[in-house]
PDB file of N, CA and C in Angstrom:
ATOM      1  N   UNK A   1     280.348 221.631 129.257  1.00  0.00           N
ATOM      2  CA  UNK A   1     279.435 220.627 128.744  1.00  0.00           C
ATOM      3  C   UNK A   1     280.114 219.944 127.562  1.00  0.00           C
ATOM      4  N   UNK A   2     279.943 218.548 127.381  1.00  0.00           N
ATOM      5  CA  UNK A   2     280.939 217.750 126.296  1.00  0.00           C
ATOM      6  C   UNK A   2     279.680 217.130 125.437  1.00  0.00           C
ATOM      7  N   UNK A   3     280.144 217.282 124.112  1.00  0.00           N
ATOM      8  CA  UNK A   3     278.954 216.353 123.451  1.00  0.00           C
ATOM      9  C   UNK A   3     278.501 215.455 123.626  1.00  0.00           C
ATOM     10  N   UNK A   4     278.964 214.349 124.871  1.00  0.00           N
ATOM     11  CA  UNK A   4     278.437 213.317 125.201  1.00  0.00           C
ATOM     12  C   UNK A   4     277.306 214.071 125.917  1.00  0.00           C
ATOM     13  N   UNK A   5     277.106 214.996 126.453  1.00  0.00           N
ATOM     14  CA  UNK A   5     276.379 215.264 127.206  1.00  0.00           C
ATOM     15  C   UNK A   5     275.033 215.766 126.270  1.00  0.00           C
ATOM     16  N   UNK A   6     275.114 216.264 125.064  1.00  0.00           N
ATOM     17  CA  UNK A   6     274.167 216.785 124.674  1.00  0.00           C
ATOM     18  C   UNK A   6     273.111 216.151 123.895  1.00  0.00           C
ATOM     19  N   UNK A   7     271.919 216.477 124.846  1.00  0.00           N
ATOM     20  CA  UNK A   7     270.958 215.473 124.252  1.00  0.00           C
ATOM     21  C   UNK A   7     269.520 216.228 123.355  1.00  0.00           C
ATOM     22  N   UNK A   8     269.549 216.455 122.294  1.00  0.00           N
ATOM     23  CA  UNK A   8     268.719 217.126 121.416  1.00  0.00           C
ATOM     24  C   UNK A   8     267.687 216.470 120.323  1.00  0.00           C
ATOM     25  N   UNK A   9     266.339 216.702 120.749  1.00  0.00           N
ATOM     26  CA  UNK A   9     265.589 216.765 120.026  1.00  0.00           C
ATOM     27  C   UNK A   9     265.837 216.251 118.569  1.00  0.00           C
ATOM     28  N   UNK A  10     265.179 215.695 117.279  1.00  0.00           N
ATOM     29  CA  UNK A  10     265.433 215.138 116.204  1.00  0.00           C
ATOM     30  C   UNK A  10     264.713 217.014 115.713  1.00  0.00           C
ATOM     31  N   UNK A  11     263.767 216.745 115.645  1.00  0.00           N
ATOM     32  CA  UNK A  11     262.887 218.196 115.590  1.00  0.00           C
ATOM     33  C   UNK A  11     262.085 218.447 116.669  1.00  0.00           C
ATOM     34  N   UNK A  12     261.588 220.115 116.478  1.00  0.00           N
ATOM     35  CA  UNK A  12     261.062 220.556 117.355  1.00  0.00           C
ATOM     36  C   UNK A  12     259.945 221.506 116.805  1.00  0.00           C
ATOM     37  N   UNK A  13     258.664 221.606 117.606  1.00  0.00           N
ATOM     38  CA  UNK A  13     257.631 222.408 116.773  1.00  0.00           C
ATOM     39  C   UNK A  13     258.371 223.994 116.368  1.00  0.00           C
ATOM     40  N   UNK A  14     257.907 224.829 116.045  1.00  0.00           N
ATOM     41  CA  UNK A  14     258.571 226.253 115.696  1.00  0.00           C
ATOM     42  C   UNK A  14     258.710 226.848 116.748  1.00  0.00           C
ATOM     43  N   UNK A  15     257.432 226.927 117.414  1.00  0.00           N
ATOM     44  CA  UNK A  15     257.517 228.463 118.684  1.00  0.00           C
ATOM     45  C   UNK A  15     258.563 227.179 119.540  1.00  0.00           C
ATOM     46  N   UNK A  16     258.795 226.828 120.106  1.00  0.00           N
ATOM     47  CA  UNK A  16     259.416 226.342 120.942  1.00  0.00           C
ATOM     48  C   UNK A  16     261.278 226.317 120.500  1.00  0.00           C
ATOM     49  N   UNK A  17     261.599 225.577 119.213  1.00  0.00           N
ATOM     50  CA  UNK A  17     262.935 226.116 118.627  1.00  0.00           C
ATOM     51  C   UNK A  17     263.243 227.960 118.564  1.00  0.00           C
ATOM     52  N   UNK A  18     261.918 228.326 117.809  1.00  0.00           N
ATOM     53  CA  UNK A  18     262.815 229.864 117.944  1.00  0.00           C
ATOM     54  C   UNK A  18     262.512 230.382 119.151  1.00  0.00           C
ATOM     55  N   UNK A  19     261.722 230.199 120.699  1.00  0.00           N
ATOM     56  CA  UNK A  19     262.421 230.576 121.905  1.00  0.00           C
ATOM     57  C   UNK A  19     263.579 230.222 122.407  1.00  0.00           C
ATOM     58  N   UNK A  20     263.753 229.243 122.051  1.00  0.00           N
ATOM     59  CA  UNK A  20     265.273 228.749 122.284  1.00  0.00           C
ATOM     60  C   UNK A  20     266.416 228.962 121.776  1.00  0.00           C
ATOM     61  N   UNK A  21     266.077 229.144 120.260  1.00  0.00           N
ATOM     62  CA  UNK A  21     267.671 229.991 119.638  1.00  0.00           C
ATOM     63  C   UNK A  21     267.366 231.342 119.639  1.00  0.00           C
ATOM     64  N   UNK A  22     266.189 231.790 119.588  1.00  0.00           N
ATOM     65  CA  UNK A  22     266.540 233.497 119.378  1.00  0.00           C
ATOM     66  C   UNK A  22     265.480 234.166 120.165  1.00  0.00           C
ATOM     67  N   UNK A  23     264.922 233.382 121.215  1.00  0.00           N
ATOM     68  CA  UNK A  23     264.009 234.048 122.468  1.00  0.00           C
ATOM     69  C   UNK A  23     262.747 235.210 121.523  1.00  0.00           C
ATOM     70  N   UNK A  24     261.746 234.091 121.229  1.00  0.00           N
ATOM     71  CA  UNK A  24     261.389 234.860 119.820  1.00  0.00           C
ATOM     72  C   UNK A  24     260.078 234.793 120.082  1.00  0.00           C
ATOM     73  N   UNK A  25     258.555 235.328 119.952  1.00  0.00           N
ATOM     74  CA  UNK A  25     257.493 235.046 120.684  1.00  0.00           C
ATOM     75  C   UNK A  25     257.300 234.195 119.265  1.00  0.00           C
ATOM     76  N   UNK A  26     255.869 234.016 119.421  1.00  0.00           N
ATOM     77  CA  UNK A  26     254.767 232.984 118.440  1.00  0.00           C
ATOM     78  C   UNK A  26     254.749 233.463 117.589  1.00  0.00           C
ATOM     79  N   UNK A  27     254.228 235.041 117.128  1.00  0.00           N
ATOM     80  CA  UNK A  27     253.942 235.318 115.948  1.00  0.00           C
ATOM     81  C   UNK A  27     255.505 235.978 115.445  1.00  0.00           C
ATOM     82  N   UNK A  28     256.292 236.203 115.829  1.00  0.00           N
ATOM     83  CA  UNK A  28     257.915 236.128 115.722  1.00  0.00           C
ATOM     84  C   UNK A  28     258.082 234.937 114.871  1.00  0.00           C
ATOM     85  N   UNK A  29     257.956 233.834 115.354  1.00  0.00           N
ATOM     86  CA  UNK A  29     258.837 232.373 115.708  1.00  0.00           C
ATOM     87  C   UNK A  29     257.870 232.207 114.542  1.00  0.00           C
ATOM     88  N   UNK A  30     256.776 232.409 113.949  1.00  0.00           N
ATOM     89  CA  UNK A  30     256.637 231.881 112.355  1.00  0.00           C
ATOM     90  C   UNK A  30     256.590 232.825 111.397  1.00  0.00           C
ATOM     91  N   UNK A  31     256.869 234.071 111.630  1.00  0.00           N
ATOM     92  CA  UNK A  31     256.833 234.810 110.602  1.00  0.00           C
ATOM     93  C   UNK A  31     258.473 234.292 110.195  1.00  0.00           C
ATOM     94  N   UNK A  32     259.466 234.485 110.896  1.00  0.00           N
ATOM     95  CA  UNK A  32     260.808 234.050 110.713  1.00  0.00           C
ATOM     96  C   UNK A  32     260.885 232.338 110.115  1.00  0.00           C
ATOM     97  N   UNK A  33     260.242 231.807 110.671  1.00  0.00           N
ATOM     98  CA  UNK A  33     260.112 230.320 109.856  1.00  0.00           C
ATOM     99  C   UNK A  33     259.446 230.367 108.205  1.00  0.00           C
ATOM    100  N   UNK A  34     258.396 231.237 108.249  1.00  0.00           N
ATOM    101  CA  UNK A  34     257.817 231.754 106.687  1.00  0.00           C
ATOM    102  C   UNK A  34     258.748 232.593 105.862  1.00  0.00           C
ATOM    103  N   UNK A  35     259.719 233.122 106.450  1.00  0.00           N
ATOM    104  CA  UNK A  35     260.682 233.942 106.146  1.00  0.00           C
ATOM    105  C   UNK A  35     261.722 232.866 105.277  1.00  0.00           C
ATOM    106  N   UNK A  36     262.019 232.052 106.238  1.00  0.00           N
ATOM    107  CA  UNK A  36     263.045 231.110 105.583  1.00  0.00           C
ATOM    108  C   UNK A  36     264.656 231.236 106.816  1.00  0.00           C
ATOM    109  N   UNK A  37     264.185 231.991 107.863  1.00  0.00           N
ATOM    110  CA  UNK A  37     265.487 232.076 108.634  1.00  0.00           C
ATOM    111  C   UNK A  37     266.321 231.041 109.372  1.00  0.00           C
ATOM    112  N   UNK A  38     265.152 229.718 109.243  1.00  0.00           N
ATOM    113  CA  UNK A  38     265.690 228.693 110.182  1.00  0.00           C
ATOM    114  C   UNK A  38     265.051 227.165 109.184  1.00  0.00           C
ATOM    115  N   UNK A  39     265.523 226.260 108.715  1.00  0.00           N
ATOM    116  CA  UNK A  39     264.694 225.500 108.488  1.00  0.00           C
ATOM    117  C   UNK A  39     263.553 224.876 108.597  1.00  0.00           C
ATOM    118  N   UNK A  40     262.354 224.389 107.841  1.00  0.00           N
ATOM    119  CA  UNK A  40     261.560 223.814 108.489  1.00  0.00           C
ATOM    120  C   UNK A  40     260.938 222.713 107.167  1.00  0.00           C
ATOM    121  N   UNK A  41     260.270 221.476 107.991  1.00  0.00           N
ATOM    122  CA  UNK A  41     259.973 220.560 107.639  1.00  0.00           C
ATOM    123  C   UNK A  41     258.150 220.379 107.498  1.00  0.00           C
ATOM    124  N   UNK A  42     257.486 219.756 106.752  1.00  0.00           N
ATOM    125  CA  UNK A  42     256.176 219.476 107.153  1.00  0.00           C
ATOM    126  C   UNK A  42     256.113 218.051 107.351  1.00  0.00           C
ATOM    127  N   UNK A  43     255.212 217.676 108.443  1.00  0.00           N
ATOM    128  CA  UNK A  43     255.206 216.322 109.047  1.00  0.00           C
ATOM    129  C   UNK A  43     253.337 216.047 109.471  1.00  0.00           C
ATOM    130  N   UNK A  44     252.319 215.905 108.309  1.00  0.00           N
ATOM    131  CA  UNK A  44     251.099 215.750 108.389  1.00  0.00           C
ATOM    132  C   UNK A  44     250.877 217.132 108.151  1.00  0.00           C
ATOM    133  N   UNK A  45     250.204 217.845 108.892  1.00  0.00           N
ATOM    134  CA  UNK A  45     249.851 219.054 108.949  1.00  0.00           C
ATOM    135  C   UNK A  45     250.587 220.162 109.747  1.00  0.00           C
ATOM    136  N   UNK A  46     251.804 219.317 110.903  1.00  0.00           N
ATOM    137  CA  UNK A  46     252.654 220.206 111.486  1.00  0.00           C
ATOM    138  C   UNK A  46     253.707 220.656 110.875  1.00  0.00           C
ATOM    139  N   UNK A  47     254.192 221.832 111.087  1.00  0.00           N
ATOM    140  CA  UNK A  47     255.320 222.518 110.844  1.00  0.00           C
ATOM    141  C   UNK A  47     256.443 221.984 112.113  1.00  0.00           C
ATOM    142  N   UNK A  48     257.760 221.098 111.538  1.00  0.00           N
ATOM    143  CA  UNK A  48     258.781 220.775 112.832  1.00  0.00           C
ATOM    144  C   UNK A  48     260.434 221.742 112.250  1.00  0.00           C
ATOM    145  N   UNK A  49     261.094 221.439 112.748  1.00  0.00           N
ATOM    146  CA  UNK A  49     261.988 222.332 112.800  1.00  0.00           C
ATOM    147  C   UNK A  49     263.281 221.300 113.188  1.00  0.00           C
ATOM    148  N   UNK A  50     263.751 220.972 112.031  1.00  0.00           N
ATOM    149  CA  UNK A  50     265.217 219.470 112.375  1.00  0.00           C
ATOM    150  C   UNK A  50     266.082 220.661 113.111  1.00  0.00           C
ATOM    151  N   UNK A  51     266.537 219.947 114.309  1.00  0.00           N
ATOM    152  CA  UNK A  51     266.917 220.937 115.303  1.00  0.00           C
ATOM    153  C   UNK A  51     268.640 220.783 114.687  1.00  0.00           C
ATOM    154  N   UNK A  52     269.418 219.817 114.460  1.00  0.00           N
ATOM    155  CA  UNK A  52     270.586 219.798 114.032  1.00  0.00           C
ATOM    156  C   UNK A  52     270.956 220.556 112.563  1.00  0.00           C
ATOM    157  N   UNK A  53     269.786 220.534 111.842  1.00  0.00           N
ATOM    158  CA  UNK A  53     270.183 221.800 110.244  1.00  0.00           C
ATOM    159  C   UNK A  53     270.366 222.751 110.743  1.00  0.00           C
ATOM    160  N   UNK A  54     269.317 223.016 111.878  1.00  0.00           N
ATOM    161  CA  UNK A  54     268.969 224.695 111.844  1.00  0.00           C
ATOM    162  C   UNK A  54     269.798 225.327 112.813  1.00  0.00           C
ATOM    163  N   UNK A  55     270.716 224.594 113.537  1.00  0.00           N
ATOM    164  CA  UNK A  55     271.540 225.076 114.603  1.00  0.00           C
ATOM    165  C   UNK A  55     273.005 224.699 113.383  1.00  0.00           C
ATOM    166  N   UNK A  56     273.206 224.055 112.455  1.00  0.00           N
ATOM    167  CA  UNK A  56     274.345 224.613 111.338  1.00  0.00           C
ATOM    168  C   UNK A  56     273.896 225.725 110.852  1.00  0.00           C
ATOM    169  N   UNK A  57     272.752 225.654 110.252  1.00  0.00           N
ATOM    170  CA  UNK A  57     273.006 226.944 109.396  1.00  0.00           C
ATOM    171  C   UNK A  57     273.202 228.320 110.197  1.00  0.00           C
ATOM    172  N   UNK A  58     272.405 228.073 111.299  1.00  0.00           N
ATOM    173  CA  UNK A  58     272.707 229.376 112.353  1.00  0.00           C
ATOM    174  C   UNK A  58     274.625 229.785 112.696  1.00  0.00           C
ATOM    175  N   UNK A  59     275.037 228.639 112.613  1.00  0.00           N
ATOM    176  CA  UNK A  59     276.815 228.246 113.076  1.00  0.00           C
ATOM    177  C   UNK A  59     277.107 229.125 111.477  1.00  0.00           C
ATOM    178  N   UNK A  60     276.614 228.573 110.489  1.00  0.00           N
ATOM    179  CA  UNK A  60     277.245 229.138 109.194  1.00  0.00           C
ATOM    180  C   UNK A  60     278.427 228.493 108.666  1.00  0.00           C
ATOM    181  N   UNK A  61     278.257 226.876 109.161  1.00  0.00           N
ATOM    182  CA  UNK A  61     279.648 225.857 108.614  1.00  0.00           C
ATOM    183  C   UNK A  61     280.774 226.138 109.521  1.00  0.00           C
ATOM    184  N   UNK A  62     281.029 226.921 110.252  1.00  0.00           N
ATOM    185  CA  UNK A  62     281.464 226.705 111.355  1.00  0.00           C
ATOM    186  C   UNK A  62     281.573 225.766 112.497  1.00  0.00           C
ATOM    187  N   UNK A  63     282.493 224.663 112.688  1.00  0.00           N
ATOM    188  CA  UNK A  63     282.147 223.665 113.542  1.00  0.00           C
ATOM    189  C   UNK A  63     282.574 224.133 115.019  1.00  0.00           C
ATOM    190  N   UNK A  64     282.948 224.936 115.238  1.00  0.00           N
ATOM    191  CA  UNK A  64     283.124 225.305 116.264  1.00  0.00           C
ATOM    192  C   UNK A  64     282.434 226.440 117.177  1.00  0.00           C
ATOM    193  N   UNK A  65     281.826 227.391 115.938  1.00  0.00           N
ATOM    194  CA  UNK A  65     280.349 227.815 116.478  1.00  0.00           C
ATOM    195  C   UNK A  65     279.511 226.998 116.744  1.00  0.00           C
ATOM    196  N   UNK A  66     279.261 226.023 115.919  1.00  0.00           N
ATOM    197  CA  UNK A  66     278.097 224.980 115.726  1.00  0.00           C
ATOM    198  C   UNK A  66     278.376 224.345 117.189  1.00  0.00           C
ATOM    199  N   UNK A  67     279.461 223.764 117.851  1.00  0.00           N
ATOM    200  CA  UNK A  67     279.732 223.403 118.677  1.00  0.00           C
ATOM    201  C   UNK A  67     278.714 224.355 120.343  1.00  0.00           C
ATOM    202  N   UNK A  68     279.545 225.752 119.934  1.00  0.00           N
ATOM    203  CA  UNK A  68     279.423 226.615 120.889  1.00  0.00           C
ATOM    204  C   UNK A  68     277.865 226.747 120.703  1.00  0.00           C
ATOM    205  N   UNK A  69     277.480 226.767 119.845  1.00  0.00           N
ATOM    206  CA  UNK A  69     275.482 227.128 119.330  1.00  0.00           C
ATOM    207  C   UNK A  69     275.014 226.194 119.723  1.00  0.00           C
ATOM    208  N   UNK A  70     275.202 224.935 120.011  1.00  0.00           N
ATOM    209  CA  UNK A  70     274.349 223.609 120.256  1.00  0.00           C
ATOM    210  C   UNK A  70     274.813 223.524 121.883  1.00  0.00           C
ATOM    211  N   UNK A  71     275.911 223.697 122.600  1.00  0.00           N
ATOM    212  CA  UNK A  71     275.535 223.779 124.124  1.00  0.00           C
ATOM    213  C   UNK A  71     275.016 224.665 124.330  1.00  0.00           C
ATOM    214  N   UNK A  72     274.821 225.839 123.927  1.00  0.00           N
ATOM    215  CA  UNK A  72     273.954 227.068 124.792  1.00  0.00           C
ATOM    216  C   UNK A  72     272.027 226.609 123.940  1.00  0.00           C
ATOM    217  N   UNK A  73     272.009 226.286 122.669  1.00  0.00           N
ATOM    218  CA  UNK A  73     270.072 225.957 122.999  1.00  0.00           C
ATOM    219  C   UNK A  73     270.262 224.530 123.670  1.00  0.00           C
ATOM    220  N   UNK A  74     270.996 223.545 123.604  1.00  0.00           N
ATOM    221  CA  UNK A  74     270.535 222.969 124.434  1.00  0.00           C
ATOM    222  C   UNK A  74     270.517 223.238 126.173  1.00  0.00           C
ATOM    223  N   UNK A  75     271.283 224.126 127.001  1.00  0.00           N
ATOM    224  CA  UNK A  75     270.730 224.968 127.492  1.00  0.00           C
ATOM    225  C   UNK A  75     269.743 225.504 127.854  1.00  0.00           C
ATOM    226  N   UNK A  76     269.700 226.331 127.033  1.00  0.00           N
ATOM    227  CA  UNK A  76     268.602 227.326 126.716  1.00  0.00           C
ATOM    228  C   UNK A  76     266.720 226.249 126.863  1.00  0.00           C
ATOM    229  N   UNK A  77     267.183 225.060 126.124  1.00  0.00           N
ATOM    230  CA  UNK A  77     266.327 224.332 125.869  1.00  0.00           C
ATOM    231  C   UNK A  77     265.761 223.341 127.550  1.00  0.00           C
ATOM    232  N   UNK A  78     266.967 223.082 127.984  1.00  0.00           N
ATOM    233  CA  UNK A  78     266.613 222.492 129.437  1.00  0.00           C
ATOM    234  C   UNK A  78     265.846 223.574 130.143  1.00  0.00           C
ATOM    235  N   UNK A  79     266.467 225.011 129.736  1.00  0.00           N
ATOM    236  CA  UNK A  79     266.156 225.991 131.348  1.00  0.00           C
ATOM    237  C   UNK A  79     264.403 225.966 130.643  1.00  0.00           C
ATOM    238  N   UNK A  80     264.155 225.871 129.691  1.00  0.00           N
ATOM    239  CA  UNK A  80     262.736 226.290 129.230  1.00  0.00           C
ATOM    240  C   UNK A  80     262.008 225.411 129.890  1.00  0.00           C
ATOM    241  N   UNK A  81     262.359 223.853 129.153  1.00  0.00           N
ATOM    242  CA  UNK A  81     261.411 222.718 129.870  1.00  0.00           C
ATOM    243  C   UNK A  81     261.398 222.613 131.431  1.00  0.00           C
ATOM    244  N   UNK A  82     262.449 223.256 132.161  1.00  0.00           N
ATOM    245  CA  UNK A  82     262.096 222.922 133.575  1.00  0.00           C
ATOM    246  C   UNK A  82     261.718 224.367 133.968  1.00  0.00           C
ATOM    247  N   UNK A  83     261.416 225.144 133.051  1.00  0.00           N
ATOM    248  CA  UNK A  83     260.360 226.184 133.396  1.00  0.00           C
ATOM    249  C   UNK A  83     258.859 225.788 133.613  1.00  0.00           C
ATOM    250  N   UNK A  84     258.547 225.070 132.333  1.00  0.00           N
ATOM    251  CA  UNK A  84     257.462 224.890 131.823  1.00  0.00           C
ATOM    252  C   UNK A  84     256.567 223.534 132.671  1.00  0.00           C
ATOM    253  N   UNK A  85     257.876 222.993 133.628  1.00  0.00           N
ATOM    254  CA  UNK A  85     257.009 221.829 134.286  1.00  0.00           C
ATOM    255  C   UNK A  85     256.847 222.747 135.757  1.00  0.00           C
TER     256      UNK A  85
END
Protein backbone atom coordinates (compact mmCIF):
# COMPACT_ATOMS: atom_id res chain seq x y z
CA UNK A 1 0.00 0.00 0.00
CA UNK A 2 1.65 3.57 -1.03
CA UNK A 3 0.57 6.77 0.57
CA UNK A 4 -1.16 7.75 -2.36
CA UNK A 5 -3.34 5.21 -1.47
CA UNK A 6 -4.14 6.16 2.01
CA UNK A 7 -7.18 7.74 2.66
CA UNK A 8 -7.87 8.81 6.42
CA UNK A 9 -10.29 10.40 8.28
CA UNK A 10 -9.41 14.23 9.61
CA UNK A 11 -10.87 12.79 13.07
CA UNK A 12 -12.68 10.10 14.30
CA UNK A 13 -15.21 9.59 17.28
CA UNK A 14 -13.17 7.52 20.18
CA UNK A 15 -14.74 3.99 20.24
CA UNK A 16 -14.26 3.70 16.65
CA UNK A 17 -10.27 5.07 16.54
CA UNK A 18 -9.36 2.92 19.55
CA UNK A 19 -10.99 -0.31 17.73
CA UNK A 20 -8.91 0.39 15.13
CA UNK A 21 -5.52 1.09 16.65
CA UNK A 22 -5.73 -1.07 19.64
CA UNK A 23 -9.02 -3.33 19.10
CA UNK A 24 -10.30 -1.76 22.33
CA UNK A 25 -14.11 -2.05 23.47
CA UNK A 26 -16.22 1.28 24.55
CA UNK A 27 -15.60 1.47 28.00
CA UNK A 28 -11.73 0.61 27.11
CA UNK A 29 -11.67 3.16 24.21
CA UNK A 30 -12.57 6.10 26.83
CA UNK A 31 -11.16 5.24 29.82
CA UNK A 32 -7.74 5.25 27.66
CA UNK A 33 -8.84 8.56 25.94
CA UNK A 34 -9.50 10.02 29.78
CA UNK A 35 -6.24 8.53 30.46
CA UNK A 36 -4.48 10.65 27.95
CA UNK A 37 -3.14 7.56 25.75
CA UNK A 38 -4.21 8.85 22.42
CA UNK A 39 -5.18 12.40 21.70
CA UNK A 40 -8.38 13.94 21.80
CA UNK A 41 -10.20 17.01 20.75
CA UNK A 42 -13.70 18.55 21.83
CA UNK A 43 -15.92 19.56 18.91
CA UNK A 44 -19.54 20.89 20.56
CA UNK A 45 -20.19 18.31 22.94
CA UNK A 46 -18.31 15.41 21.04
CA UNK A 47 -15.17 13.92 21.94
CA UNK A 48 -13.09 13.37 18.16
CA UNK A 49 -9.84 11.93 17.96
CA UNK A 50 -7.34 13.88 15.00
CA UNK A 51 -6.53 10.60 13.51
CA UNK A 52 -2.97 11.88 12.06
CA UNK A 53 -1.57 13.16 15.93
CA UNK A 54 -2.65 10.13 17.38
CA UNK A 55 -1.22 7.64 14.91
CA UNK A 56 2.41 9.93 15.50
CA UNK A 57 2.37 9.80 18.81
CA UNK A 58 1.54 6.05 18.75
CA UNK A 59 4.79 5.87 15.90
CA UNK A 60 6.76 7.91 18.74
CA UNK A 61 8.47 10.36 15.92
CA UNK A 62 9.32 7.63 14.08
CA UNK A 63 8.53 8.17 10.40
CA UNK A 64 8.79 5.00 9.43
CA UNK A 65 6.71 3.40 12.10
CA UNK A 66 4.34 6.18 11.54
CA UNK A 67 4.44 5.04 8.00
CA UNK A 68 4.04 1.27 8.92
CA UNK A 69 1.11 2.44 11.80
CA UNK A 70 -0.98 4.41 9.30
CA UNK A 71 -1.25 1.45 6.55
CA UNK A 72 -2.24 -1.16 8.99
CA UNK A 73 -5.37 1.32 10.89
CA UNK A 74 -6.08 2.37 7.79
CA UNK A 75 -6.58 -1.20 7.17
CA UNK A 76 -7.75 -2.08 10.10
CA UNK A 77 -10.14 0.88 9.50
CA UNK A 78 -11.54 -0.34 5.93
CA UNK A 79 -11.91 -4.10 7.29
CA UNK A 80 -14.21 -2.44 10.17
CA UNK A 81 -16.38 -0.21 7.88
CA UNK A 82 -17.04 -3.03 5.45
CA UNK A 83 -17.88 -5.01 8.46
CA UNK A 84 -20.23 -2.66 9.71
CA UNK A 85 -22.15 -2.17 6.29
Amino acid sequence: MSDTDLTLPTTLPVRPFARAAFNLSENAAYAAAIRGDFPTIRVGGLVKVPVRAALAKIAGGDPEVLKAVTADFAAKLKQLDEQAA
